[in-house]
N, C-alpha and C. Protein backbone atom coordinates (compact mmCIF):
# COMPACT_ATOMS: atom_id res chain seq x y z
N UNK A 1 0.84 -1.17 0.00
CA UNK A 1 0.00 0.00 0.00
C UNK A 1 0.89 1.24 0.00
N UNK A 2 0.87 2.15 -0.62
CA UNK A 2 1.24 3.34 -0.84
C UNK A 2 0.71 4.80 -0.21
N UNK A 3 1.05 4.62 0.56
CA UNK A 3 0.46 6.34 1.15
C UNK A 3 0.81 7.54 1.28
N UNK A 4 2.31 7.11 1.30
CA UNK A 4 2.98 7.86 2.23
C UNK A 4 3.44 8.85 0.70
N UNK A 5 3.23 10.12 1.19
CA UNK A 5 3.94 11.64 -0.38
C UNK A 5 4.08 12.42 0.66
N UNK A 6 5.49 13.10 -0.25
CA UNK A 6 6.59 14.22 1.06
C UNK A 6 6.45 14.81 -0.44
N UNK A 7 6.72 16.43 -0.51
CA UNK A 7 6.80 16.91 -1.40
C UNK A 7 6.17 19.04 -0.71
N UNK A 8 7.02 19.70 -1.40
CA UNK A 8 6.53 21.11 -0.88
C UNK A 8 4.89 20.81 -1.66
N UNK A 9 4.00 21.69 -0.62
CA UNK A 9 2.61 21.48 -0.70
C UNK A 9 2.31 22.82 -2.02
N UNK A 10 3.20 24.23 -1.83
CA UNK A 10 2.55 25.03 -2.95
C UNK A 10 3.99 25.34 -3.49
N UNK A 11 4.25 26.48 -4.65
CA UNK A 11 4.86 26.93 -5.17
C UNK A 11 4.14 28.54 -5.65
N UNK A 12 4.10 28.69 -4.60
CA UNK A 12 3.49 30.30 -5.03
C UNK A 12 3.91 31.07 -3.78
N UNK A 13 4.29 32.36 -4.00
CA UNK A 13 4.42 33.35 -2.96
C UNK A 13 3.32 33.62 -1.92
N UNK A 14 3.79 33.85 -0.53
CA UNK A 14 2.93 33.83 0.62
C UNK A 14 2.17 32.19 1.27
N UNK A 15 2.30 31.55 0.45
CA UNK A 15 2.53 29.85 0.82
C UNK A 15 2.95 29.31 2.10
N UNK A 16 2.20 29.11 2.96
CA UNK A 16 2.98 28.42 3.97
C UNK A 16 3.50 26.76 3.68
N UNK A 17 4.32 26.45 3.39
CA UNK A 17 5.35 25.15 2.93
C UNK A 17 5.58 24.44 3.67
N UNK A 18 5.23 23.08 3.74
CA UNK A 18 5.08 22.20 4.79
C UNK A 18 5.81 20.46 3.60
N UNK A 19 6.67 20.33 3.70
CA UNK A 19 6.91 18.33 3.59
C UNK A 19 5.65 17.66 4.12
N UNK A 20 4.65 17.21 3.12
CA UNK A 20 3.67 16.69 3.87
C UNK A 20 3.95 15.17 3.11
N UNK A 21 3.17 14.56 4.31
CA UNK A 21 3.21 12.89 4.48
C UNK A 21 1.41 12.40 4.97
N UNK A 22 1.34 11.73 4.56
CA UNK A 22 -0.31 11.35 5.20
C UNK A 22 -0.28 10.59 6.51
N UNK A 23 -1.16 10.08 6.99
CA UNK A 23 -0.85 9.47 7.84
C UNK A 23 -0.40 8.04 8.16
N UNK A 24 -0.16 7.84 6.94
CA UNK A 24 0.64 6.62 7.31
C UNK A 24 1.99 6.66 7.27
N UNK A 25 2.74 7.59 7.37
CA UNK A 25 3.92 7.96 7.31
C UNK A 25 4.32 9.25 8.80
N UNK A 26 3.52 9.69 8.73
CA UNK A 26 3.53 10.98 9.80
C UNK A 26 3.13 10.46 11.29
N UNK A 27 2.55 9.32 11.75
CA UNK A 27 2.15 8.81 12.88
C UNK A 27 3.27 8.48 13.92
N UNK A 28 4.86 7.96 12.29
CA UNK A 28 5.73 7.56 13.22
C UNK A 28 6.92 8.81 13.75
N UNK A 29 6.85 10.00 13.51
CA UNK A 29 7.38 10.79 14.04
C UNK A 29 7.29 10.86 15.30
N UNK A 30 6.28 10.90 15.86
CA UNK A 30 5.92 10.89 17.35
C UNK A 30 6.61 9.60 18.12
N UNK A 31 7.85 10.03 18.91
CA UNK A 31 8.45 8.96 20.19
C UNK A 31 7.41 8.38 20.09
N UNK A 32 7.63 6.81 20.22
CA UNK A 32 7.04 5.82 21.21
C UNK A 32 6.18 5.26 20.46
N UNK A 33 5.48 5.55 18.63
CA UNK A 33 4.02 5.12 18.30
C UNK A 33 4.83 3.97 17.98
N UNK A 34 4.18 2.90 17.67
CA UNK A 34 4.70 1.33 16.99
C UNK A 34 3.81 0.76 16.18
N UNK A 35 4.07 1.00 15.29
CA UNK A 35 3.25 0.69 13.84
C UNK A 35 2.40 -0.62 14.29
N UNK A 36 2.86 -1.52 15.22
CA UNK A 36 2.15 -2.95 14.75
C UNK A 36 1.19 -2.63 16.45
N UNK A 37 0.95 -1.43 17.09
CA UNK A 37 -0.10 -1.05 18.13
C UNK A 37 -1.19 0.13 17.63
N UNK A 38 -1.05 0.52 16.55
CA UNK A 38 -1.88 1.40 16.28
C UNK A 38 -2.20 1.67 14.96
N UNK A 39 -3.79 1.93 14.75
CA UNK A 39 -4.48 2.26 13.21
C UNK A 39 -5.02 3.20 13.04
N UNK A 40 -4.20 3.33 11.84
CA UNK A 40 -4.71 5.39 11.21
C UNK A 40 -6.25 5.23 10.74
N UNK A 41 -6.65 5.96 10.80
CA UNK A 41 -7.80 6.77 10.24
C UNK A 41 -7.93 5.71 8.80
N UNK A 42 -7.32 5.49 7.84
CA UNK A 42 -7.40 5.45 6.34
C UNK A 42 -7.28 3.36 6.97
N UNK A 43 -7.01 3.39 7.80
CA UNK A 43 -7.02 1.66 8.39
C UNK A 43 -5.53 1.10 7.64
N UNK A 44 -4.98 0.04 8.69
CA UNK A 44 -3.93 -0.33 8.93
C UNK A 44 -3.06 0.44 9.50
N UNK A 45 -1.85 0.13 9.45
CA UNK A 45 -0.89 0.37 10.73
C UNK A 45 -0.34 1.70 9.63
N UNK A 46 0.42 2.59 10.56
CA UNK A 46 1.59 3.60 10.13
C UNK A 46 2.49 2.93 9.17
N UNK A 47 3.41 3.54 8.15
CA UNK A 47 4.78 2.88 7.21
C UNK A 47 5.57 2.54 8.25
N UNK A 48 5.75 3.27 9.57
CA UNK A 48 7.13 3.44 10.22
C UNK A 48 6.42 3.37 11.88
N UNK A 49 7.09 2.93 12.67
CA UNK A 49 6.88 2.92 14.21
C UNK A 49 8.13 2.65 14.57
N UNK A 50 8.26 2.72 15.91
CA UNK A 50 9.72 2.29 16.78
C UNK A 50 9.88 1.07 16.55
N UNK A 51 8.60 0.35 17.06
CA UNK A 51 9.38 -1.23 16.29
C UNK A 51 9.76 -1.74 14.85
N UNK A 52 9.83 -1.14 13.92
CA UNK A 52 10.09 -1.37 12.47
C UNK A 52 11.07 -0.09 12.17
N UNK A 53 11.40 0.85 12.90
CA UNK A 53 12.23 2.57 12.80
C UNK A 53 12.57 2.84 14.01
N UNK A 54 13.82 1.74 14.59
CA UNK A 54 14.13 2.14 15.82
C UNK A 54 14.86 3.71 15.96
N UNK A 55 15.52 3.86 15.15
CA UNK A 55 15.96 5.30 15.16
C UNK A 55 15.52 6.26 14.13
N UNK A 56 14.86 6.90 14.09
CA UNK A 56 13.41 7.72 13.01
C UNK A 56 14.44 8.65 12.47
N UNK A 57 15.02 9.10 13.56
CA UNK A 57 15.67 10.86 12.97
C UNK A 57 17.13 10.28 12.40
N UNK A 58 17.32 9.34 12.15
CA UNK A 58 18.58 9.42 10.99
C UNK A 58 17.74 8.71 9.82
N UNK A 59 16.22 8.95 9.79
CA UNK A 59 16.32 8.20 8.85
C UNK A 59 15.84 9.23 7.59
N UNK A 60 15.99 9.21 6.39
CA UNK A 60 16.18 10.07 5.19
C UNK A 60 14.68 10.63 5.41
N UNK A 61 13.87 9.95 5.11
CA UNK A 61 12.19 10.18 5.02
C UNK A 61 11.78 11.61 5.73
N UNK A 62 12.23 10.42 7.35
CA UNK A 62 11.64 11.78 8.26
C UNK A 62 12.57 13.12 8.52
N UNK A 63 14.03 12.78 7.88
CA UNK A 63 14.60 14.20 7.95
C UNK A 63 13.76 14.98 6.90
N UNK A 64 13.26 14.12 5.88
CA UNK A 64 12.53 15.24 4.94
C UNK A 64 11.29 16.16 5.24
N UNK A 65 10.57 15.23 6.52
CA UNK A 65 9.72 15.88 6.92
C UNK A 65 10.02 16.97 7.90
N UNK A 66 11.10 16.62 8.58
CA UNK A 66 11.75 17.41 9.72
C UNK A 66 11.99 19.03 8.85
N UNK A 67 13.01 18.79 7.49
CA UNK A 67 13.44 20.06 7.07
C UNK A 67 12.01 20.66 6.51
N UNK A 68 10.82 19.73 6.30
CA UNK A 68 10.28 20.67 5.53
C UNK A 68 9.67 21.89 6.54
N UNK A 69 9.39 21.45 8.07
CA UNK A 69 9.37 22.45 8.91
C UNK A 69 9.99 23.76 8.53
N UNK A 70 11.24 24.01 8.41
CA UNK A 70 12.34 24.66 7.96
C UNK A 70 11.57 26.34 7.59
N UNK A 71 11.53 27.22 8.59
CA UNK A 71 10.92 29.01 7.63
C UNK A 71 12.13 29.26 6.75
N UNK A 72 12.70 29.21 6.67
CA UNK A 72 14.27 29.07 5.23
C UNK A 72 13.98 27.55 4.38
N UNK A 73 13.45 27.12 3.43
CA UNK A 73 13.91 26.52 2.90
C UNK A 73 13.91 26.24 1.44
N UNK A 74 15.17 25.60 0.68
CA UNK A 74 15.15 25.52 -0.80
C UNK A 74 14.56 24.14 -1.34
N UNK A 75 14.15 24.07 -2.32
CA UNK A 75 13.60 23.09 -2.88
C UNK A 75 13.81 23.13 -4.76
N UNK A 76 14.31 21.94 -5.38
CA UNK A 76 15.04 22.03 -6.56
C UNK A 76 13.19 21.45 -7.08
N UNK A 77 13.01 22.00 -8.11
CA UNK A 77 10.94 22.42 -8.67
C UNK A 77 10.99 21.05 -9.13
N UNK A 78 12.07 20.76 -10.05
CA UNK A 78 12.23 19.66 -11.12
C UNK A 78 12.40 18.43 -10.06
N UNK A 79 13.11 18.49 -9.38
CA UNK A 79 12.97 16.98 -8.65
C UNK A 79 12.28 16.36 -8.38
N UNK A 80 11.53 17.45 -7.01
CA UNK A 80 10.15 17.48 -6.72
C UNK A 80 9.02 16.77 -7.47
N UNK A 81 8.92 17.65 -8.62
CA UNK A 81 7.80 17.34 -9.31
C UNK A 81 7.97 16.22 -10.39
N UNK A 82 8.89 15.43 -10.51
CA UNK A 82 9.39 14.56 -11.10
C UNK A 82 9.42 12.67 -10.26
N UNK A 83 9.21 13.47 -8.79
CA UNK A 83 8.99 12.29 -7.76
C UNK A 83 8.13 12.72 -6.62
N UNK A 84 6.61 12.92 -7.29
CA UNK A 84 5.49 13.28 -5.89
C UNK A 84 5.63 11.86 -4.94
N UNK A 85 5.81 10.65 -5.61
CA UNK A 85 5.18 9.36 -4.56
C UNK A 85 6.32 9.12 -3.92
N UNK A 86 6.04 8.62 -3.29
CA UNK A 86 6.82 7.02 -2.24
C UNK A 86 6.42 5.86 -2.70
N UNK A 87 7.45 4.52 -2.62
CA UNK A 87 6.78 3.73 -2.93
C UNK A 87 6.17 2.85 -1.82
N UNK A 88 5.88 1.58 -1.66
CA UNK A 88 5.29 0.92 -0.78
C UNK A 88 6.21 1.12 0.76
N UNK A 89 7.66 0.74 0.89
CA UNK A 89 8.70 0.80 1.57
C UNK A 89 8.51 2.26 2.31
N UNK A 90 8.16 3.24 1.57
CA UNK A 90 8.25 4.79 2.11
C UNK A 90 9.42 5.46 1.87
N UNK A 91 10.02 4.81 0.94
CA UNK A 91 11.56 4.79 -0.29
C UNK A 91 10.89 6.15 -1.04
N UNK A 92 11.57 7.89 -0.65
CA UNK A 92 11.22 8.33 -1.48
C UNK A 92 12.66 8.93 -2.03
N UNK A 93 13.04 9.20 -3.68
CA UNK A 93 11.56 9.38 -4.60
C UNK A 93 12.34 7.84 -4.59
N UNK A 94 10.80 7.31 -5.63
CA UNK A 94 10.40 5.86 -5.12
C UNK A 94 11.55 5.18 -6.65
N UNK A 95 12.06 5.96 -7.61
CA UNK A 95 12.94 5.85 -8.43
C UNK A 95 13.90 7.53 -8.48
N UNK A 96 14.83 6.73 -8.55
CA UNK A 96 16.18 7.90 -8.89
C UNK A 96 16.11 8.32 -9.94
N UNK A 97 16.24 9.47 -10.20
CA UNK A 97 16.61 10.22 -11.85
C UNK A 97 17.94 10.02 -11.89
N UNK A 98 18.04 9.92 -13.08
CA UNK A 98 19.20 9.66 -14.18
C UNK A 98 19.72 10.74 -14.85
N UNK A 99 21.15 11.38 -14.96
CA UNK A 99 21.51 11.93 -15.47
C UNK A 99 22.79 11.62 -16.12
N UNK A 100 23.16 12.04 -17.65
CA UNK A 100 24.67 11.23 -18.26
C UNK A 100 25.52 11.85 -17.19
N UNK A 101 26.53 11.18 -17.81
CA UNK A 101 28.36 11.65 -16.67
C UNK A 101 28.41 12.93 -17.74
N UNK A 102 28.85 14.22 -16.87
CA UNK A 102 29.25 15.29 -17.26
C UNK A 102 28.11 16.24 -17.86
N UNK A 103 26.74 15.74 -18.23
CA UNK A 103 26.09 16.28 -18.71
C UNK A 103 25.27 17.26 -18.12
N UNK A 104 24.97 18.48 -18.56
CA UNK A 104 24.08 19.74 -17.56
C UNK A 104 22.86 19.38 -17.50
N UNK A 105 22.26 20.19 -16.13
CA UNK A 105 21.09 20.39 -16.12
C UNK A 105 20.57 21.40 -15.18
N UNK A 106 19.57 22.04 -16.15
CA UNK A 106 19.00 23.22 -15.43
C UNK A 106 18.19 23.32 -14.30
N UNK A 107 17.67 23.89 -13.59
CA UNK A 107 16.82 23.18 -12.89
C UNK A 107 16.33 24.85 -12.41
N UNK A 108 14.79 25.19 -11.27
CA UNK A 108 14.67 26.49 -10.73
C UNK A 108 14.93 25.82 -9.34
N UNK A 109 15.30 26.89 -8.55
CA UNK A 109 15.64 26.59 -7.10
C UNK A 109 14.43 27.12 -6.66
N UNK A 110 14.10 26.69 -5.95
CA UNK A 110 12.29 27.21 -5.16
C UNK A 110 12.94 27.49 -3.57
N UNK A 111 13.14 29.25 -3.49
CA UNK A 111 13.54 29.50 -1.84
C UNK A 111 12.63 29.95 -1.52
N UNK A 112 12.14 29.80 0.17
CA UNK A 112 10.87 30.13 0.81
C UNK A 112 11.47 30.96 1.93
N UNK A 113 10.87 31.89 2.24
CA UNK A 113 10.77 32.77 3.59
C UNK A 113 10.36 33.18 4.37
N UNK A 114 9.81 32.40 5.26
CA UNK A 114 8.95 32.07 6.05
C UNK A 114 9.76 32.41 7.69
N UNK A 115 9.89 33.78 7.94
CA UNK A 115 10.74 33.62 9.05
C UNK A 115 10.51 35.18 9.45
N UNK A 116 10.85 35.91 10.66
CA UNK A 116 9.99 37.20 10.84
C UNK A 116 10.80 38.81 11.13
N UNK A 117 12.58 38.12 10.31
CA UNK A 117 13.00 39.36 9.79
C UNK A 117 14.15 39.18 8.91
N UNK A 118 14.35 39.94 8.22
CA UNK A 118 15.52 39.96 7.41
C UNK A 118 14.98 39.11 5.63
N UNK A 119 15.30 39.62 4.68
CA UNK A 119 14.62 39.02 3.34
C UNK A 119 15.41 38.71 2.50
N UNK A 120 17.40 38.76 2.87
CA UNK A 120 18.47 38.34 2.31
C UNK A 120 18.98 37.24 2.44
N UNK A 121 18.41 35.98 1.83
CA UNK A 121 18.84 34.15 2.09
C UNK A 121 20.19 34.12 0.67
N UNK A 122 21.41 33.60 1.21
CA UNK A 122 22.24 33.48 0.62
C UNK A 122 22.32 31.98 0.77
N UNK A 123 22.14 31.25 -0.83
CA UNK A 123 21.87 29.99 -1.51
C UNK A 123 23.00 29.48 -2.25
N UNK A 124 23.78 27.99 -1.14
CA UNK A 124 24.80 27.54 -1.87
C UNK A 124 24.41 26.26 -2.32
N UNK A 125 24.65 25.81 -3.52
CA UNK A 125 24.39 24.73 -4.05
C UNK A 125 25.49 23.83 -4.64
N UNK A 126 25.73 22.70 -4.29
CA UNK A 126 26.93 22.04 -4.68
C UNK A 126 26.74 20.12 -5.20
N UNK A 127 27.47 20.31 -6.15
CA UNK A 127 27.57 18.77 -7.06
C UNK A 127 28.34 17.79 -6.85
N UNK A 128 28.21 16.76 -5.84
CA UNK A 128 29.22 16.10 -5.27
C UNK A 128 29.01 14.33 -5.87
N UNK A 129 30.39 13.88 -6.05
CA UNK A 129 30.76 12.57 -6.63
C UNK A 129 30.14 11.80 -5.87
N UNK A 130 29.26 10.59 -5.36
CA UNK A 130 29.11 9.66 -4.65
C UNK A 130 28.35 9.64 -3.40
N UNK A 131 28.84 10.65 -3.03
CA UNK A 131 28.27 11.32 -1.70
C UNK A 131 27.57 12.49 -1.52
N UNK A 132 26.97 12.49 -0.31
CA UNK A 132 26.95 14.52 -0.14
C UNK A 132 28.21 14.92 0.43
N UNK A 133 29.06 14.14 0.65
CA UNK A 133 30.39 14.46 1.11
C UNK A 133 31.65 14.24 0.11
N UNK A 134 31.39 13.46 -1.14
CA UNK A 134 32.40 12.91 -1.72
C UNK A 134 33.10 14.46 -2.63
N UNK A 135 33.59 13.87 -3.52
CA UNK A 135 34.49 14.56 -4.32
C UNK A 135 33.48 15.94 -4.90
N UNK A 136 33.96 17.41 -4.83
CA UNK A 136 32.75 18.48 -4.97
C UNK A 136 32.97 18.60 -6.62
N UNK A 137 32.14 19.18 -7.36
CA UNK A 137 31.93 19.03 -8.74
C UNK A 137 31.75 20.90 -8.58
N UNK A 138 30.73 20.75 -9.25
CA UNK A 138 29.93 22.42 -9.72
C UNK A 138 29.89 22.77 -8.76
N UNK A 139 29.75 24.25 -8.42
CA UNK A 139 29.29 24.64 -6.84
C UNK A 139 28.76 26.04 -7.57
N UNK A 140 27.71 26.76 -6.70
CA UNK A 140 27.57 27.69 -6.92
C UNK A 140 26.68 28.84 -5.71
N UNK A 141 26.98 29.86 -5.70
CA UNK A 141 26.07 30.77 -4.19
C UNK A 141 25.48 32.15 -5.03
N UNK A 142 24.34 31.86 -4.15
CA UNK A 142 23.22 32.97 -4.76
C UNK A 142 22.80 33.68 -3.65
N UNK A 143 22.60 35.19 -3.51
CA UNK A 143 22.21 36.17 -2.54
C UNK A 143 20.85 36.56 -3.39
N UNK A 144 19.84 36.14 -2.24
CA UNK A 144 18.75 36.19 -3.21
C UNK A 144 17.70 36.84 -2.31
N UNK A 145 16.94 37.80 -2.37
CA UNK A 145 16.06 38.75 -2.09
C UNK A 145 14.65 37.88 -1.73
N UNK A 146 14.31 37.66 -1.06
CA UNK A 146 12.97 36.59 -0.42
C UNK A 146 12.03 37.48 0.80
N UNK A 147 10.71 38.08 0.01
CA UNK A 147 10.16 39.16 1.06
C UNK A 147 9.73 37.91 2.08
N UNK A 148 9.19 38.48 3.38
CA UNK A 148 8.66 37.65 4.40
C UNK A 148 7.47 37.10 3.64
N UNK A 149 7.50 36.00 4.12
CA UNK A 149 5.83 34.79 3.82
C UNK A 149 6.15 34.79 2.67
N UNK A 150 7.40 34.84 1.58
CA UNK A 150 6.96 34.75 0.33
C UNK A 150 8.39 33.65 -0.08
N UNK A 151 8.10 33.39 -1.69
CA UNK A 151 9.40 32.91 -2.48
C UNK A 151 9.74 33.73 -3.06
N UNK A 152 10.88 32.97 -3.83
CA UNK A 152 11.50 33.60 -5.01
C UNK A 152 12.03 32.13 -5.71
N UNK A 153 12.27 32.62 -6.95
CA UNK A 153 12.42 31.41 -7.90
C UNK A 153 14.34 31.64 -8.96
N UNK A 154 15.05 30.79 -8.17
CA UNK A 154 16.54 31.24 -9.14
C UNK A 154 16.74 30.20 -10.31
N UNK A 155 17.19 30.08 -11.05
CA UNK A 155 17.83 28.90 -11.57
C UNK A 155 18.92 28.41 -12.00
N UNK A 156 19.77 27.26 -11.53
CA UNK A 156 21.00 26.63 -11.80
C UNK A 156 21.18 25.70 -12.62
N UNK A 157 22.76 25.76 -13.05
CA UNK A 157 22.85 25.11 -14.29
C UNK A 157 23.78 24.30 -13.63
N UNK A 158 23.78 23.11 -13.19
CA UNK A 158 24.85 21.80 -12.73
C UNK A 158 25.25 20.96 -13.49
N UNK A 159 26.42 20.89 -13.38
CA UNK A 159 27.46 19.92 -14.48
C UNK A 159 27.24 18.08 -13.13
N UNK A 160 27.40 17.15 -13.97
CA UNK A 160 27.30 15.91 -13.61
C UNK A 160 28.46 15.47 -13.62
N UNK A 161 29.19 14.85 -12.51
CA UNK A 161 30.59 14.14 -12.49
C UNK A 161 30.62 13.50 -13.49
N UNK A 162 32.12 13.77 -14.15
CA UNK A 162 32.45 12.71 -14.92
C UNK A 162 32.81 11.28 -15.05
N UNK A 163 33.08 11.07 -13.71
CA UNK A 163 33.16 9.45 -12.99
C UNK A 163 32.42 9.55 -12.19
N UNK A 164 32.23 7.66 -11.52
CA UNK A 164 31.44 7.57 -10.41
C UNK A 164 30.00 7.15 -10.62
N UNK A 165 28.79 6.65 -9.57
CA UNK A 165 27.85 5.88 -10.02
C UNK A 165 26.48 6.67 -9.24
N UNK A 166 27.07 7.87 -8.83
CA UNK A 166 25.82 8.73 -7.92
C UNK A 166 26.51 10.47 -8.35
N UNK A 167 25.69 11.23 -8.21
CA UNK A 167 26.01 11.89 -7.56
C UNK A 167 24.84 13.24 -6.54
N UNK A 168 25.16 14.04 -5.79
CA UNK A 168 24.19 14.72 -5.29
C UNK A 168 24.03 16.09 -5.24
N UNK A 169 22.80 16.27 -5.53
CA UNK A 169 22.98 18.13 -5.76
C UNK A 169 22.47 18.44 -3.90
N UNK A 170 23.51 19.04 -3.16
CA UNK A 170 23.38 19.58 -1.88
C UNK A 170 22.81 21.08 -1.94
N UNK A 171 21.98 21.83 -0.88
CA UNK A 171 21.26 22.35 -1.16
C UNK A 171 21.49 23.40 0.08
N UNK A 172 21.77 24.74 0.55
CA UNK A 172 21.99 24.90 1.75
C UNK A 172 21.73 26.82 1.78
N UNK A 173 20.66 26.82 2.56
CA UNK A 173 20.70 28.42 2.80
C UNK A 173 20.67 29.17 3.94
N UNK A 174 21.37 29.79 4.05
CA UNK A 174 21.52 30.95 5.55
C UNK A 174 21.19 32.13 5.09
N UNK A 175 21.06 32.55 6.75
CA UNK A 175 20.48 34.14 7.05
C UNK A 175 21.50 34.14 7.83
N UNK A 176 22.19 35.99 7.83
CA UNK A 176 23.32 36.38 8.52
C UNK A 176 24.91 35.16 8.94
N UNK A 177 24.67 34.50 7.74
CA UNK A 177 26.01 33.67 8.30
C UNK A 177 25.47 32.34 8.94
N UNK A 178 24.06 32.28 9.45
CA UNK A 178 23.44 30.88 9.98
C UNK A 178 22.92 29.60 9.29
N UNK A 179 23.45 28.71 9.08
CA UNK A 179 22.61 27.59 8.37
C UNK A 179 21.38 27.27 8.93
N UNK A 180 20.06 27.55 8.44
CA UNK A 180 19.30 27.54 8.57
C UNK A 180 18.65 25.98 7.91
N UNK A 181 19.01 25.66 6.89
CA UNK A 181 18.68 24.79 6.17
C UNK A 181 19.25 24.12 5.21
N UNK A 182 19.22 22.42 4.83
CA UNK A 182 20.52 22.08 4.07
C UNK A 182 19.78 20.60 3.81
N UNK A 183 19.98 20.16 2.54
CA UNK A 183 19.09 18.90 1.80
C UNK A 183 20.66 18.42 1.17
N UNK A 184 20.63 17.10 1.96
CA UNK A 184 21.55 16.54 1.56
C UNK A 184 21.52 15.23 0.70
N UNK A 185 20.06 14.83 1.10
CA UNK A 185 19.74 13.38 0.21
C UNK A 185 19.12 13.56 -1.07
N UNK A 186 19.18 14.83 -1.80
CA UNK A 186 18.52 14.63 -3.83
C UNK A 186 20.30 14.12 -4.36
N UNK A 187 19.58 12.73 -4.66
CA UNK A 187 20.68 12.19 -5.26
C UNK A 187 20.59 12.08 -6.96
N UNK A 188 21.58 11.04 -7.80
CA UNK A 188 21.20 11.51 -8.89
C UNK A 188 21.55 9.92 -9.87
N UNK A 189 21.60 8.80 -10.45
CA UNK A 189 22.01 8.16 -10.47
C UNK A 189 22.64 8.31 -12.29
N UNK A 190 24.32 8.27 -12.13
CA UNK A 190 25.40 8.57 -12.82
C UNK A 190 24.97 7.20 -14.37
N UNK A 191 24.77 7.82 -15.58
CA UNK A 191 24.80 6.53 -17.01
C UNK A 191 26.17 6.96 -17.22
């Protein structure tokens, strides 16, 4: 069964932006629920509980839900909207995009500002071999003007490692020098 979709809810200015998950995915955030003691609303158990997700917060999913909290945060439009589902597992996106070795791609950066001063989010974005840590590729930083409650829309052009069998576009924006926010799992899978 499939329930579980993480994905920014709007793309329009004044948007409040939320990573949403239904409830069969969102039940197990909460310490202590255990998928095989409790039934959602839509019937059957949660994707995730303590007994099947002993440790929740390292796990990719719910950091996604965690950042989407985030009043700073970036979101690449094309990814997104290229992987609304999860699949049964709660494996999102439920297939990897493919990109050649070395080859570009454009993409809009979707920054949100949702936070109650200052409208200057400086946006670094970086192309790494294997990892979000491995070998850095493209990199690039944007000082980008974001009124309160609203977006703004940039767009980057990322080169794809020329070796290697992954790679990841990292995603990271601060106010005054603070990391506020940082997407480390849009991965990319290397032909």
């Amino acid at each position: 069964m499939n329930n579980s979709r993480i994905r920014p809810t709007a793309f329009r200015p004044g948007a409040f932006v939320l990573a949403m998950a239904t409830l069969a995915g969102w039940a197990s955030v909460i310490p202590g629920v255990m998928a095989s003691k409790m039934t959602i609303e839509q019937g059957g158990p949660p994707v995730f509980g303590e007994d099947n997700l002993p440790d929740p917060w390292s796990s990719a999913i719910l950091r996604r839900i965690q950042n989407g909290f985030s009043p700073v945060l970036v979101a690449d439009q094309s990814y997104w909207a290229s992987a609304t589902m999860s699949n049964a597992n709660g494996d999102w996106p439920a297939s990897v995009p493919a990109i050649a070795k070395g080859a570009t791609r454009t993409t809009n950066l979707l920054i949100f500002n949702d936070t109650f001063a200052g409208t200057t989010i400086n946006v670094t974005w970086e192309v790494h071999a294997d990892s979000p840590t491995g070998t850095l590729g493209t990199s690039g930083t944007l000082a980008v003007d974001v009124p309160l409650a609203s977006m703004a829309t940039k767009s980057i052009t990322m080169t794809a490692p020329t070796s290697g069998t992954k790679c990841y576009l990292v995603l990271r924006a601060q106010k005054n020098g603070t990391t506020l926010f940082e997407e480390t799992d849009e991965s990319f899978t290397l032909q």
